[in-house]
C-alpha atoms as a PDB file:
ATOM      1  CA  UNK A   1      -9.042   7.889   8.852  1.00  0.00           C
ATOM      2  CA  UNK A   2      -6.903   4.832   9.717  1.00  0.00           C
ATOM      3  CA  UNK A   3      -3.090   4.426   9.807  1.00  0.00           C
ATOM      4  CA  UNK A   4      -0.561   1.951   9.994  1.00  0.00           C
ATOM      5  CA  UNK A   5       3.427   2.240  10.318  1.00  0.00           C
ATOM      6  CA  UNK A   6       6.558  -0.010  10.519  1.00  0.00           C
ATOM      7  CA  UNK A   7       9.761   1.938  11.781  1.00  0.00           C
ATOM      8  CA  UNK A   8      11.812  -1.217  12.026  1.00  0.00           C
ATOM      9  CA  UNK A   9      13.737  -1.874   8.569  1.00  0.00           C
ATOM     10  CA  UNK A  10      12.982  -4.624   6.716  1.00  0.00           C
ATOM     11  CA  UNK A  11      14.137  -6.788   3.667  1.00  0.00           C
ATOM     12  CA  UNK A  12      10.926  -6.608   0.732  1.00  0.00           C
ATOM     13  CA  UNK A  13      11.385  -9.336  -1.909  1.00  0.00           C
ATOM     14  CA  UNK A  14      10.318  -8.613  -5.652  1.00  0.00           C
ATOM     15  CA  UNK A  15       6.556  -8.964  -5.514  1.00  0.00           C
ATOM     16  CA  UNK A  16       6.008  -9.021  -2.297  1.00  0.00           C
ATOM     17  CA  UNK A  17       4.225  -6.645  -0.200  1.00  0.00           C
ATOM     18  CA  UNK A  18       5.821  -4.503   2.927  1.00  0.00           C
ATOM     19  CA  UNK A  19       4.935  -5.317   6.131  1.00  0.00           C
ATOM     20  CA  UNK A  20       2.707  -2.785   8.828  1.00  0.00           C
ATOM     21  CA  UNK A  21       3.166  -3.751  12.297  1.00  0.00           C
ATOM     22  CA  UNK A  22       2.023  -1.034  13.938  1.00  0.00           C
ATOM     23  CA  UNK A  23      -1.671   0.192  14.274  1.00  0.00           C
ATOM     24  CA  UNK A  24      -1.693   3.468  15.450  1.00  0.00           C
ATOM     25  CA  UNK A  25      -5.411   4.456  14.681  1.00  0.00           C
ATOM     26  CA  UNK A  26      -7.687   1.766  13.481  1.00  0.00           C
ATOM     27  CA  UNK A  27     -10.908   2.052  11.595  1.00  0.00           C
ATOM     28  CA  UNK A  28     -13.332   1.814  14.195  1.00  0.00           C
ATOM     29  CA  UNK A  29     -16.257   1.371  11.332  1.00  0.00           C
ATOM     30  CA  UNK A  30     -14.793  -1.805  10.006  1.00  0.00           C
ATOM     31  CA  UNK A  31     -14.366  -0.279   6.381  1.00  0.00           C
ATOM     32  CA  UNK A  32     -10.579  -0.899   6.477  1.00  0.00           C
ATOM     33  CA  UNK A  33      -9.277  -4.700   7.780  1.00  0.00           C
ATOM     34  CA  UNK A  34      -5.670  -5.346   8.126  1.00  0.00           C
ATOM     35  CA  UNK A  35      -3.635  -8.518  10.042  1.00  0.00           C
ATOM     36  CA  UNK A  36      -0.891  -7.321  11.964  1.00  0.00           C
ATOM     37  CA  UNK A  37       2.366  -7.913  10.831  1.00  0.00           C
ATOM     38  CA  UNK A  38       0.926  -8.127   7.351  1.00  0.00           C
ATOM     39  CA  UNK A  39       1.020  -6.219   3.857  1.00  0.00           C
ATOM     40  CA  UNK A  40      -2.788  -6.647   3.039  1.00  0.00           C
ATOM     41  CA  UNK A  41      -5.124  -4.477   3.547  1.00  0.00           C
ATOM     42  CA  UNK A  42      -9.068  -5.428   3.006  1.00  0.00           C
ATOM     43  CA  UNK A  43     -10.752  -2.070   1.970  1.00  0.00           C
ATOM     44  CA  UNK A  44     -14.215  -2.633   1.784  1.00  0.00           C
ATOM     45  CA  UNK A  45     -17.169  -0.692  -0.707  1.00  0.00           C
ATOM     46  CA  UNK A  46     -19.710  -0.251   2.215  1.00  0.00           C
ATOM     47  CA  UNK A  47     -20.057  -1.566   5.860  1.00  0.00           C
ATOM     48  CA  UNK A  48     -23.723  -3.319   4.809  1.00  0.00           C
ATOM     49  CA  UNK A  49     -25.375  -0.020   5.706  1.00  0.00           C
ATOM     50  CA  UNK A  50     -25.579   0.859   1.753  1.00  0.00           C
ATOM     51  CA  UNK A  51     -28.792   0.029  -0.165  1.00  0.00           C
ATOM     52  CA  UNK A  52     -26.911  -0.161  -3.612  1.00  0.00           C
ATOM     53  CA  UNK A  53     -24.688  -3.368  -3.689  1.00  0.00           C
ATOM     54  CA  UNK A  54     -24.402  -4.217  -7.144  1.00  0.00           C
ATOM     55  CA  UNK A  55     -21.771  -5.860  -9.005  1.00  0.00           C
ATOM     56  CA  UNK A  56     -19.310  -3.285 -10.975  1.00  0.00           C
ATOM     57  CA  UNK A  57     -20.348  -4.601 -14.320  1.00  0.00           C
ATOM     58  CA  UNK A  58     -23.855  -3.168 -13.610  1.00  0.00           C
ATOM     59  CA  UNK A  59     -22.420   0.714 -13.668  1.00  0.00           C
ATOM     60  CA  UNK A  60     -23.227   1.261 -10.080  1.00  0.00           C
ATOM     61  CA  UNK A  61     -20.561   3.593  -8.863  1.00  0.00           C
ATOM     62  CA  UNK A  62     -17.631   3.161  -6.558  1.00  0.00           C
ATOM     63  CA  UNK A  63     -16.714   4.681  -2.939  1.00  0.00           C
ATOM     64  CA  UNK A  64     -13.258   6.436  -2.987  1.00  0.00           C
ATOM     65  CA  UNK A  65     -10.412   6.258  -0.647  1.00  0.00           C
ATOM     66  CA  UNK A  66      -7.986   8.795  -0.057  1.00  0.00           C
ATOM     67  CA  UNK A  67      -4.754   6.816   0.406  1.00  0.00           C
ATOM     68  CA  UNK A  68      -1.188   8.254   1.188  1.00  0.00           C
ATOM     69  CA  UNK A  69       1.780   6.602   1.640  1.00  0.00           C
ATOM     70  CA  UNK A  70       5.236   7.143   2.702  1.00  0.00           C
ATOM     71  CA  UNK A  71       8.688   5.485   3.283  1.00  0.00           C
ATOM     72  CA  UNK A  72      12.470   5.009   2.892  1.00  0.00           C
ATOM     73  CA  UNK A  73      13.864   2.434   0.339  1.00  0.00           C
ATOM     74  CA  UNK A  74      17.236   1.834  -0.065  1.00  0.00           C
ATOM     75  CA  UNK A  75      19.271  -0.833  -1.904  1.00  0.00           C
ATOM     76  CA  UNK A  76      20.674  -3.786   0.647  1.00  0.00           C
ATOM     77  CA  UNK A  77      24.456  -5.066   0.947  1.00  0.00           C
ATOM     78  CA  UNK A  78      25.086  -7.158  -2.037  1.00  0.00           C
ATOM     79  CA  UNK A  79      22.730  -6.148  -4.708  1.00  0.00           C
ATOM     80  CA  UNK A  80      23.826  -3.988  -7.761  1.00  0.00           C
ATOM     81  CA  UNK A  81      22.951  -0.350  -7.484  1.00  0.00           C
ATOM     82  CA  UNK A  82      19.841   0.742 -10.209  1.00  0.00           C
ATOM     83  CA  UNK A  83      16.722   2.204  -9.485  1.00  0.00           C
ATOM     84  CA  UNK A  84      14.393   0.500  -7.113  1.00  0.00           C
ATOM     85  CA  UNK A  85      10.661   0.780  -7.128  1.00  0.00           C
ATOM     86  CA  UNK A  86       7.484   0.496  -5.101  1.00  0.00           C
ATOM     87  CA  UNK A  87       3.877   0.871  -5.965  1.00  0.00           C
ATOM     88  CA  UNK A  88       0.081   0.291  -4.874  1.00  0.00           C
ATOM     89  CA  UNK A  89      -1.417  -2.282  -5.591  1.00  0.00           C
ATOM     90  CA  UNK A  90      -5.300  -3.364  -5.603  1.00  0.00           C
ATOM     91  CA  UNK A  91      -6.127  -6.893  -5.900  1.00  0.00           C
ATOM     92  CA  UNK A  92      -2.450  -7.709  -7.371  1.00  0.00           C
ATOM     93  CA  UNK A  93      -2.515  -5.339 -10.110  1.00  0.00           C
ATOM     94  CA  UNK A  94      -0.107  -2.261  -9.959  1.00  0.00           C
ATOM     95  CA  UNK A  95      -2.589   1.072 -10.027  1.00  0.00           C
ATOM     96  CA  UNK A  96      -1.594   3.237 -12.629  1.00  0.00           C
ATOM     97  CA  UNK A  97       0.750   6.164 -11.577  1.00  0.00           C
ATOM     98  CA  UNK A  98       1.604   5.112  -8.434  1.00  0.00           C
ATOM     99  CA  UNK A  99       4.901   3.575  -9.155  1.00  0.00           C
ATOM    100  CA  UNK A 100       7.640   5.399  -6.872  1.00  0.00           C
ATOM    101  CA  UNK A 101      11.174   5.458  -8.207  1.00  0.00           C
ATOM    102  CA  UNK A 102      14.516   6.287  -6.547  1.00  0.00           C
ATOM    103  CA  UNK A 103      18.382   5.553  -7.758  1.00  0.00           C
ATOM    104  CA  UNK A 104      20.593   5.440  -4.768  1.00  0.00           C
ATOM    105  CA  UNK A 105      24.039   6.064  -5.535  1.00  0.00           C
ATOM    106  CA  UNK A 106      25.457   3.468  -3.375  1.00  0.00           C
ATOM    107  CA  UNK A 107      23.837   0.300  -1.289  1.00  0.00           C
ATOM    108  CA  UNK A 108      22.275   1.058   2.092  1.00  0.00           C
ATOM    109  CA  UNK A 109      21.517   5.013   1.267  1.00  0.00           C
ATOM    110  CA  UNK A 110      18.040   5.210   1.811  1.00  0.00           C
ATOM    111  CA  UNK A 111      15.900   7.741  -0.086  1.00  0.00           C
ATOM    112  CA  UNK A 112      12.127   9.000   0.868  1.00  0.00           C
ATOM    113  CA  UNK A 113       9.655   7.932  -1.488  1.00  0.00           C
ATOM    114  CA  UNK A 114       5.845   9.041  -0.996  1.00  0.00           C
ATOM    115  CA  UNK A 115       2.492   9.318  -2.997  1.00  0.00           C
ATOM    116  CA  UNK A 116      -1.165  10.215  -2.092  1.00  0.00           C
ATOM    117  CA  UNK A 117      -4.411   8.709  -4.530  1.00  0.00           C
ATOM    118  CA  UNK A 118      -7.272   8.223  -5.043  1.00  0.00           C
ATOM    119  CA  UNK A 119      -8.353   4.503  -4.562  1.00  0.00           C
ATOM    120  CA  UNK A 120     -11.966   3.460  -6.185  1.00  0.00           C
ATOM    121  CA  UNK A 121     -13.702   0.412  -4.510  1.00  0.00           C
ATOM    122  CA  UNK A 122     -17.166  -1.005  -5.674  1.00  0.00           C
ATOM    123  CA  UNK A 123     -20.288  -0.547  -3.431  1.00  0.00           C
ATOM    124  CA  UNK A 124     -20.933  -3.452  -2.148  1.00  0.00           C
ATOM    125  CA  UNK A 125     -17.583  -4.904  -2.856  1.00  0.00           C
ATOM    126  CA  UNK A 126     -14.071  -5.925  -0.520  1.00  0.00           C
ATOM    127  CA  UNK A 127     -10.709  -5.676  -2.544  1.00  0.00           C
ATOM    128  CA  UNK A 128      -7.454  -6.082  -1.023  1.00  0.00           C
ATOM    129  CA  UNK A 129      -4.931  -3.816  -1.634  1.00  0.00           C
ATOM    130  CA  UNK A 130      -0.638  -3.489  -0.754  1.00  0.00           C
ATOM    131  CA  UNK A 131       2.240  -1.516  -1.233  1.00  0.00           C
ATOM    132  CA  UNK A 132       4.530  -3.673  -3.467  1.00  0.00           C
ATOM    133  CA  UNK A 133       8.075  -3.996  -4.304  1.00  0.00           C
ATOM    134  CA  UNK A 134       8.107  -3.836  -7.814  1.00  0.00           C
ATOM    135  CA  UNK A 135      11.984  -3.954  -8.451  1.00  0.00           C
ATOM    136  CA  UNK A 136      14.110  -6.721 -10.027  1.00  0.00           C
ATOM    137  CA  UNK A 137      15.955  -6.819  -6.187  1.00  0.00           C
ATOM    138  CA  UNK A 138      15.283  -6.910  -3.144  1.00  0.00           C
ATOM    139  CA  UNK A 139      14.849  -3.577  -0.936  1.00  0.00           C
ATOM    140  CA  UNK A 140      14.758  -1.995   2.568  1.00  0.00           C
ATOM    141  CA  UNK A 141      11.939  -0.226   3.813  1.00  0.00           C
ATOM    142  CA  UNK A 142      12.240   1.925   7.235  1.00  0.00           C
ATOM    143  CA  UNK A 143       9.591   4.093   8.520  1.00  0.00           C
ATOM    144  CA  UNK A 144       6.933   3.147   6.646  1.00  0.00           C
ATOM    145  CA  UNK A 145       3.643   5.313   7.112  1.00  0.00           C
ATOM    146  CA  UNK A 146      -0.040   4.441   5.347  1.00  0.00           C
ATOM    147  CA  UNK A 147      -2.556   6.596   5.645  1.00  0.00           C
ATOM    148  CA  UNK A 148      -6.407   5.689   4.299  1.00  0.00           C
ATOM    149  CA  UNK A 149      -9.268   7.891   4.828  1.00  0.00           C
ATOM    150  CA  UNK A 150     -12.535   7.577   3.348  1.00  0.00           C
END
């Protein structure tokens, strides 16, 4: 298990990734690489102890991680209130069903958003993966909280 936070609130673009800049538990097998004060995560398939590294066209099955995610969102000063968004995403792609949803009632009223799945990553293979912003406008994010476990 390995988990990252960021209490401070910050401004998250459309399509771009929120920021952990807190480690508070690394993974001390190397499975899991993140840069500090970064979005991106590297999650890799096996730590070169695994005798099946094939490519994912081949069948060869996946290792899965448990990941679980939570946060507040809110709508800054300035921007229209609507529904704001933010989802997982593996290798740029949005994962299906992850996409969190809130519609503040007014700008800078922050609402908990948080989801736990199942994230499949070829043997033998690295992928990078983020929490996104997938709204049309910018958002804050306080207390965010990740959570991967293999």
């Amino acid at each position: 298990m390995a988990e990252w936070t960021s209490v401070a609130v910050q401004t998250v673009n459309p399509g771009e990734s929120i920021l952990f800049t807190e480690t508070n538990r690394p993974c001390y097998k190397g499975l899991i690489l993140h840069r500090e004060d970064s979005g991106l995560f590297l999650i890799k398939g096996s730590n070169g102890n695994t005798f099946m590294r094939r490519c994912p066209c081949m069948g060869y099955p996946s290792v899965d991680y448990m990941v679980d995610f939570g946060a507040n969102i809110a709508i800054p000063t300035g921007e229209t209130v609507g529904p704001i968004s933010v989802a997982f995403a593996l290798e740029g792609a949005t994962l299906a069903g992850t996409t969190m949803t809130v519609t503040p009632a007014a700008v800078e009223q922050f609402f908990n958003v948080s989801r736990a799945t199942n994230v499949p990553i070829w043997l033998g293979c690295c992928e990078s993966f983020s929490i996104r912003n997938v709204s049309d406008i910018p958002i804050l994010v306080s207390n965010a909280n990740l959570v991967i476990t293999r």
